[in-house]
C-alpha atoms as a PDB file:
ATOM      1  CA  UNK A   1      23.750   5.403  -4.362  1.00  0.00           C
ATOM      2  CA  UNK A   2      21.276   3.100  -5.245  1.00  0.00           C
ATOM      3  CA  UNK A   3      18.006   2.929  -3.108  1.00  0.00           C
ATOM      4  CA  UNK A   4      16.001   0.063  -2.356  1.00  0.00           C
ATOM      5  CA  UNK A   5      12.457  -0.137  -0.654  1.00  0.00           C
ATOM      6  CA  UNK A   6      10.768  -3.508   1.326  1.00  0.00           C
ATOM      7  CA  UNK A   7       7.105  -2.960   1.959  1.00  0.00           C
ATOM      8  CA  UNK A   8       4.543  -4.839   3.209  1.00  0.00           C
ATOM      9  CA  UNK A   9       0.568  -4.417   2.993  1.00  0.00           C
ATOM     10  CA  UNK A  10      -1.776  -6.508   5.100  1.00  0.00           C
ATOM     11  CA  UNK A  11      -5.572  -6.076   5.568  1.00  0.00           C
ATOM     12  CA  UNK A  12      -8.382  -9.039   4.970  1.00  0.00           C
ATOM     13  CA  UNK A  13      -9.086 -10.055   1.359  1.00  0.00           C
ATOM     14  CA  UNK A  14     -11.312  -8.007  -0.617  1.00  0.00           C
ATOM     15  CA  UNK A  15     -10.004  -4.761   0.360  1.00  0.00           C
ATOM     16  CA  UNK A  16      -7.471  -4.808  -2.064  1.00  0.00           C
ATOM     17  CA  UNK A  17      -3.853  -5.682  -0.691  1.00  0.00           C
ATOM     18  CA  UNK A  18      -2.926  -7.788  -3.785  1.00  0.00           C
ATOM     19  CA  UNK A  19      -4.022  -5.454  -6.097  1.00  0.00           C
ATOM     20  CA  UNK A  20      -2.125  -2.696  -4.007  1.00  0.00           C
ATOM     21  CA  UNK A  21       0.958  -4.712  -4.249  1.00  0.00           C
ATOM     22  CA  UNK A  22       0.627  -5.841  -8.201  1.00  0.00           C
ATOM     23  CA  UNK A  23       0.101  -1.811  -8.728  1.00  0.00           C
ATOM     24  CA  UNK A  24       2.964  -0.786  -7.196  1.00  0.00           C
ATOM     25  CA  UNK A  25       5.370  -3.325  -8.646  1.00  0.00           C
ATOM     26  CA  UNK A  26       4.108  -2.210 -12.413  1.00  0.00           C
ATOM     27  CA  UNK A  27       4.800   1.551 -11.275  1.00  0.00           C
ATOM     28  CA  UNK A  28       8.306   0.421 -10.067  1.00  0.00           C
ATOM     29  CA  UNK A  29       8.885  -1.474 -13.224  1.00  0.00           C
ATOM     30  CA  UNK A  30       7.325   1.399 -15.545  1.00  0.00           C
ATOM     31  CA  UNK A  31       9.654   3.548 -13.680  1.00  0.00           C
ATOM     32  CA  UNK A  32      12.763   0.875 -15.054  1.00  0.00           C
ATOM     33  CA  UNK A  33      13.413  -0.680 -11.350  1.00  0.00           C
ATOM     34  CA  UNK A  34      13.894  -3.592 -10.354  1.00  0.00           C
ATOM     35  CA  UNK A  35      10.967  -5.370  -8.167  1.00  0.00           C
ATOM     36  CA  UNK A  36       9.560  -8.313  -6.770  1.00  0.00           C
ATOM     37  CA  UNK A  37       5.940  -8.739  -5.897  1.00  0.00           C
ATOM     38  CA  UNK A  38       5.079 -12.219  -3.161  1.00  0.00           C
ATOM     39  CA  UNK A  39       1.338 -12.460  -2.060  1.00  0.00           C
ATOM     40  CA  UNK A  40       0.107 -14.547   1.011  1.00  0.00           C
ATOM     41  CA  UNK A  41      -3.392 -15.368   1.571  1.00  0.00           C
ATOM     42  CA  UNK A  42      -4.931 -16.901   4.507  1.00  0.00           C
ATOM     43  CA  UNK A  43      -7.405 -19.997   4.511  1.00  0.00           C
ATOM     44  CA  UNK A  44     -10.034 -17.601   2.974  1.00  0.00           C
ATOM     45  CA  UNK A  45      -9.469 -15.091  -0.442  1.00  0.00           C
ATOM     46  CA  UNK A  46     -12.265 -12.967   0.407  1.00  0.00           C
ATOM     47  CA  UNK A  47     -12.692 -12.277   4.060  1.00  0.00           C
ATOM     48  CA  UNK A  48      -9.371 -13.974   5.322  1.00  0.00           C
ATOM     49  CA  UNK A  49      -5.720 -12.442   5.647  1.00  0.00           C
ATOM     50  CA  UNK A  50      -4.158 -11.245   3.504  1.00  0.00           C
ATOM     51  CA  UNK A  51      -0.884  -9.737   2.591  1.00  0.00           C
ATOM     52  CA  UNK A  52       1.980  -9.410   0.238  1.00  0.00           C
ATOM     53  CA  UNK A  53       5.643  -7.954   0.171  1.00  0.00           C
ATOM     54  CA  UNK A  54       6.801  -6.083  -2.565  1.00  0.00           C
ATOM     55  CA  UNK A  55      10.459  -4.743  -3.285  1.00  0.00           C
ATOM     56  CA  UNK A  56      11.247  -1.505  -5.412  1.00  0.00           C
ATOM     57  CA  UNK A  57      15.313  -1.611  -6.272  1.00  0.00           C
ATOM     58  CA  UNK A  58      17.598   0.552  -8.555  1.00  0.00           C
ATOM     59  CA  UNK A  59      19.356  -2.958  -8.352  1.00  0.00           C
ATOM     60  CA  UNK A  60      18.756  -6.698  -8.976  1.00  0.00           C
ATOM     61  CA  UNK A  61      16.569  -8.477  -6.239  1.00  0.00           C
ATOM     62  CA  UNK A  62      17.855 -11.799  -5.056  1.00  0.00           C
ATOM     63  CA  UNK A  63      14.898 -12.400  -2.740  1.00  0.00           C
ATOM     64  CA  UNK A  64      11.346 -11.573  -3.154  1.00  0.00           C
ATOM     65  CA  UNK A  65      11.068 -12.355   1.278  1.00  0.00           C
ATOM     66  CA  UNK A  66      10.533  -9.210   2.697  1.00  0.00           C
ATOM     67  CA  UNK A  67      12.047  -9.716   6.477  1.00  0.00           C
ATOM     68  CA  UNK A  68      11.822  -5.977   8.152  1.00  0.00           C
ATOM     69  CA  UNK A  69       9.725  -3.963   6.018  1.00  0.00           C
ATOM     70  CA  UNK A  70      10.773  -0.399   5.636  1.00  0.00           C
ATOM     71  CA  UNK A  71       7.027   0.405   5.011  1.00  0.00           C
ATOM     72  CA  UNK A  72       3.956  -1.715   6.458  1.00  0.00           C
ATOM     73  CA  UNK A  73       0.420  -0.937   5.576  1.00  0.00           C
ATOM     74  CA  UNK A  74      -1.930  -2.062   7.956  1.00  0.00           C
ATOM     75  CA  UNK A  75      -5.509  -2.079   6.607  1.00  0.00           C
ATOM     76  CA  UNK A  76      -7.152  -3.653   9.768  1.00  0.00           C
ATOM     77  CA  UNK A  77      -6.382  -4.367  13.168  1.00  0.00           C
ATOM     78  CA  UNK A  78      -4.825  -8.193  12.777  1.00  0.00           C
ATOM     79  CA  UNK A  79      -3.072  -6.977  10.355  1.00  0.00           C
ATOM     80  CA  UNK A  80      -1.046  -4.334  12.583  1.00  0.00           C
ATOM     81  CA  UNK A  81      -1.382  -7.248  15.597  1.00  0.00           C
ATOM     82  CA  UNK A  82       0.456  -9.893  13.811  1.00  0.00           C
ATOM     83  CA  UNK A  83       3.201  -7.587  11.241  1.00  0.00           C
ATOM     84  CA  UNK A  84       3.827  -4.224  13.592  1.00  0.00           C
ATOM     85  CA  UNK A  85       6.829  -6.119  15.500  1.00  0.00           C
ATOM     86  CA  UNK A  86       8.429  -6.867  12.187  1.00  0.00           C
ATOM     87  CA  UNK A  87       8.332  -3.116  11.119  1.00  0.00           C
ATOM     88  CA  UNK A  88      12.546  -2.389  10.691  1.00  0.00           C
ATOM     89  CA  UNK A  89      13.615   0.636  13.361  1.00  0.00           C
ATOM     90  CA  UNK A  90      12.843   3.420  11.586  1.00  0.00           C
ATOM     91  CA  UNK A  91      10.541   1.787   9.536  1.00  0.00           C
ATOM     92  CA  UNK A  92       7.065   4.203   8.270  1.00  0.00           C
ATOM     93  CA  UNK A  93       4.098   2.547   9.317  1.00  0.00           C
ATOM     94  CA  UNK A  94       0.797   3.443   7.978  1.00  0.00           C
ATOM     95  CA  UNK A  95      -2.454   3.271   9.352  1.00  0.00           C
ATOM     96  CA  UNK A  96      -6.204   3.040   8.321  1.00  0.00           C
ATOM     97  CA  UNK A  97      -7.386   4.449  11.496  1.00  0.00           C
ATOM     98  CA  UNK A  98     -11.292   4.019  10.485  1.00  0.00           C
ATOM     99  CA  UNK A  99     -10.830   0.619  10.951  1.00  0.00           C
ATOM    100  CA  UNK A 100      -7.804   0.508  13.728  1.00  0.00           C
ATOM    101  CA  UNK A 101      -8.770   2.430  16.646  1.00  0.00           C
ATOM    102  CA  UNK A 102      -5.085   1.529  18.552  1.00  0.00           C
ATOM    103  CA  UNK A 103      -2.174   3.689  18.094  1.00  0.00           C
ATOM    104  CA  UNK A 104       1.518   2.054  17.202  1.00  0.00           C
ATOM    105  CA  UNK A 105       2.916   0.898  19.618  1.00  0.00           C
ATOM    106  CA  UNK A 106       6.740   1.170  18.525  1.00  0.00           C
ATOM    107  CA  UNK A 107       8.688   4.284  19.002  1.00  0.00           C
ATOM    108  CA  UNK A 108      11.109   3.721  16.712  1.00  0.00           C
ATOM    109  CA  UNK A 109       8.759   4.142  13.957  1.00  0.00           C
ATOM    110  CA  UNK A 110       7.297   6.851  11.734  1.00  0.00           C
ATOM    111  CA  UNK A 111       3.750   6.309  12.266  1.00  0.00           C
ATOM    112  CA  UNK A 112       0.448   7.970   9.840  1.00  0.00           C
ATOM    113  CA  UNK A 113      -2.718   7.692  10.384  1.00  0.00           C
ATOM    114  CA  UNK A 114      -5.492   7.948   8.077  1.00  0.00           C
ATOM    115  CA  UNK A 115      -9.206   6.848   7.871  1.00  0.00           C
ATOM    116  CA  UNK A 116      -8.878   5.749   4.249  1.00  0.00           C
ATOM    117  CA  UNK A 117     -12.141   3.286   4.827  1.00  0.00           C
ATOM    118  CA  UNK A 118     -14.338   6.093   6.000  1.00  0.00           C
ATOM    119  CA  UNK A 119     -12.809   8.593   3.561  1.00  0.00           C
ATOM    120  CA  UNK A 120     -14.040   6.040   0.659  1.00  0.00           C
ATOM    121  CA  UNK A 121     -17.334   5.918   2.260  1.00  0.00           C
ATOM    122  CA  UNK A 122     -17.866   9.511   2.766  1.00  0.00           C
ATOM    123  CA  UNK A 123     -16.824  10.369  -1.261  1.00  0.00           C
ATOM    124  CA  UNK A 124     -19.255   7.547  -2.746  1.00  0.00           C
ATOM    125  CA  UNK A 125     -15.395   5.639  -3.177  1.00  0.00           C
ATOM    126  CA  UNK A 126     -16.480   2.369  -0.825  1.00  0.00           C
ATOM    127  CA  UNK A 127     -13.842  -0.430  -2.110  1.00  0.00           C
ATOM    128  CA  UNK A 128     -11.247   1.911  -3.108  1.00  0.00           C
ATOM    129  CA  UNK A 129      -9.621   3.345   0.337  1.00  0.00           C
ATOM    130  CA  UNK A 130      -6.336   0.815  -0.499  1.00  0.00           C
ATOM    131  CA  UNK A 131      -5.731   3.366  -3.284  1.00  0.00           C
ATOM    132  CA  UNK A 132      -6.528   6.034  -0.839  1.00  0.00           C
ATOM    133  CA  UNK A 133      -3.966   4.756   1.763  1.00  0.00           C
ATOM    134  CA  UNK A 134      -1.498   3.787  -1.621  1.00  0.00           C
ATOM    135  CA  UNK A 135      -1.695   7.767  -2.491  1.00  0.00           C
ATOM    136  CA  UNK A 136      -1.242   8.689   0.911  1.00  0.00           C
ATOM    137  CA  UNK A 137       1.645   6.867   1.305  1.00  0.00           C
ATOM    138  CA  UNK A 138       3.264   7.853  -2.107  1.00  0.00           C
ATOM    139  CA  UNK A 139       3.050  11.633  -0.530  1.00  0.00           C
ATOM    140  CA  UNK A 140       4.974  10.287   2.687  1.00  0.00           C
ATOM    141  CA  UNK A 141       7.460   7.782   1.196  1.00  0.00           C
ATOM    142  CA  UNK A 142      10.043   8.063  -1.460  1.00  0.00           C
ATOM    143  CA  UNK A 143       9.210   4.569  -2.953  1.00  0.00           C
ATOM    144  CA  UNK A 144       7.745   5.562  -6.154  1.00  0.00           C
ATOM    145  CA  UNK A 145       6.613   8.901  -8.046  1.00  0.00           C
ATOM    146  CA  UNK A 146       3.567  10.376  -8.397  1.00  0.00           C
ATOM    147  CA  UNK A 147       3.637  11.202 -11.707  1.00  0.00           C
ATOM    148  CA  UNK A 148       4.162   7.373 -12.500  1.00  0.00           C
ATOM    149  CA  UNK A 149       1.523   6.357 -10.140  1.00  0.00           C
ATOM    150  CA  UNK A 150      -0.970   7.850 -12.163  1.00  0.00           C
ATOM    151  CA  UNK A 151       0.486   7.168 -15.711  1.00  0.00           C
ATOM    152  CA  UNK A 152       0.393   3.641 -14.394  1.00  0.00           C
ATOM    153  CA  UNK A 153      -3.399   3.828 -13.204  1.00  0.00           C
ATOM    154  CA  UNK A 154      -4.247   4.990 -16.536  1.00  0.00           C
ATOM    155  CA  UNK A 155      -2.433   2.147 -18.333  1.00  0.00           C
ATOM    156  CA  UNK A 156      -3.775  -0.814 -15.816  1.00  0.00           C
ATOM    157  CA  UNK A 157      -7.371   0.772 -15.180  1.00  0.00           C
ATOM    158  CA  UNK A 158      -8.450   2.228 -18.597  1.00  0.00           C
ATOM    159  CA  UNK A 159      -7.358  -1.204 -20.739  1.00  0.00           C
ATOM    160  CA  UNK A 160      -9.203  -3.338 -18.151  1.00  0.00           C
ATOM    161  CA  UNK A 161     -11.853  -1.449 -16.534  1.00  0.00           C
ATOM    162  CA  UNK A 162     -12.448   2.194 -17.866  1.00  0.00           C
ATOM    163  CA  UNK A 163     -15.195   2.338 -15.881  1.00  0.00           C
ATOM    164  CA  UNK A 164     -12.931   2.389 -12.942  1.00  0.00           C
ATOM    165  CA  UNK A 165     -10.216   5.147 -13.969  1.00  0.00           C
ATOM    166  CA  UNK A 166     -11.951   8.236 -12.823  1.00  0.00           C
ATOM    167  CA  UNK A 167     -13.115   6.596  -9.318  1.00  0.00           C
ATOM    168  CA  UNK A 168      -9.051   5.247  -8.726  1.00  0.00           C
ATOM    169  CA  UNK A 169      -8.078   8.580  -9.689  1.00  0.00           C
ATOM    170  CA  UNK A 170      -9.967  10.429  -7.543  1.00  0.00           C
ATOM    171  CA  UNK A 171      -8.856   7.900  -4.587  1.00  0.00           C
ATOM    172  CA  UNK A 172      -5.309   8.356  -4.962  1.00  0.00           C
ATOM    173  CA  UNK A 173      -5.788  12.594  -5.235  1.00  0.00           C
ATOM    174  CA  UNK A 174      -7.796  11.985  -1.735  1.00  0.00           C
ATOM    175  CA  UNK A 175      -4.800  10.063  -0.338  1.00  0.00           C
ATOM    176  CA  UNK A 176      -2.269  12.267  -1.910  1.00  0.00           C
ATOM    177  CA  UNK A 177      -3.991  15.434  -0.813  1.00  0.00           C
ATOM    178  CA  UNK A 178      -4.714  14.043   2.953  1.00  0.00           C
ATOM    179  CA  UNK A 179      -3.487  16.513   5.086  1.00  0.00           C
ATOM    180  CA  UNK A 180      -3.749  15.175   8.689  1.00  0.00           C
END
């Protein structure tokens, strides 16, 4: 049975959505899926909305639109304003709950909660809570592995900016390890 996974993952720019979405389309294609990565931006890069859908497939994808996401991120409250309602039923919705201080409203959703911003602050990791949030949700989701996740940090990160690898690393252990 083949699986496929819609997500979308809004927040403002600068905290990383794009890069959040780029990421997990390389671990889906490291992992030999198919995916498809769209980004939207609002008026502003930095400081406006932001979002993009991604698809993970064990099958050709014939649209990169991403209607009823099976997993929204919501990285700040216009974010879970404006996409909660096009959640699918049953859909997992994730939270950053330093920044969101409303519940879900839907009940036909899987809802987590996590303060991802404050956790970044709190382990000298301010700018990285989107790979807090990604690691928490690659605990709670089936979309991708682990394992790959961080092969695929290593790869992206160390070629680019080595600098970087330890401090994503340590982000995505905090998410992963986030017991709430």
């Amino acid at each position: 049975m083949s699986k496929t996974s819609q997500l979308l993952i809004a927040g403002f720019g600068g905290q990383g959505v794009q890069f959040c979405g780029k990421f997990l389309a390389m671990v889906g294609l490291n992992e030999g899926r198919e995916v498809s990565y769209l980004s939207s931006y609002g008026p502003e890069v930095r400081g406006g909305t932001s979002n993009c859908s991604v698809i993970i497939s064990d099958e050709a994808v014939g649209s990169p639109i991403v209607t009823d996401p099976e997993i929204l991120v919501a990285l700040n409250l216009p974010s879970l304003d404006k996409f909660e309602s096009r959640a699918g039923p049953g859909a997992k919705i994730f939270v950053d709950s330093s920044l969101i201080d409303r519940k879900v409203e839907r009940v036909d959703t899987e809802n987590f909660y996590m303060p991802a911003t404050q956790m970044a602050s709190d382990n000298g990791l301010t700018g990285f809570a989107n790979m807090i949030m990604l690691g928490y949700l690659v605990r709670n989701s089936e979309v991708v592995s682990y394992d790959e996740v961080l092969r695929t940090v290593e790869k992206m990160v160390a070629g680019k900016k080595p600098g970087l690898l330890e401090k994503n690393l340590k982000a995505l252990d905090l998410g992963y390890n986030y017991n709430d």
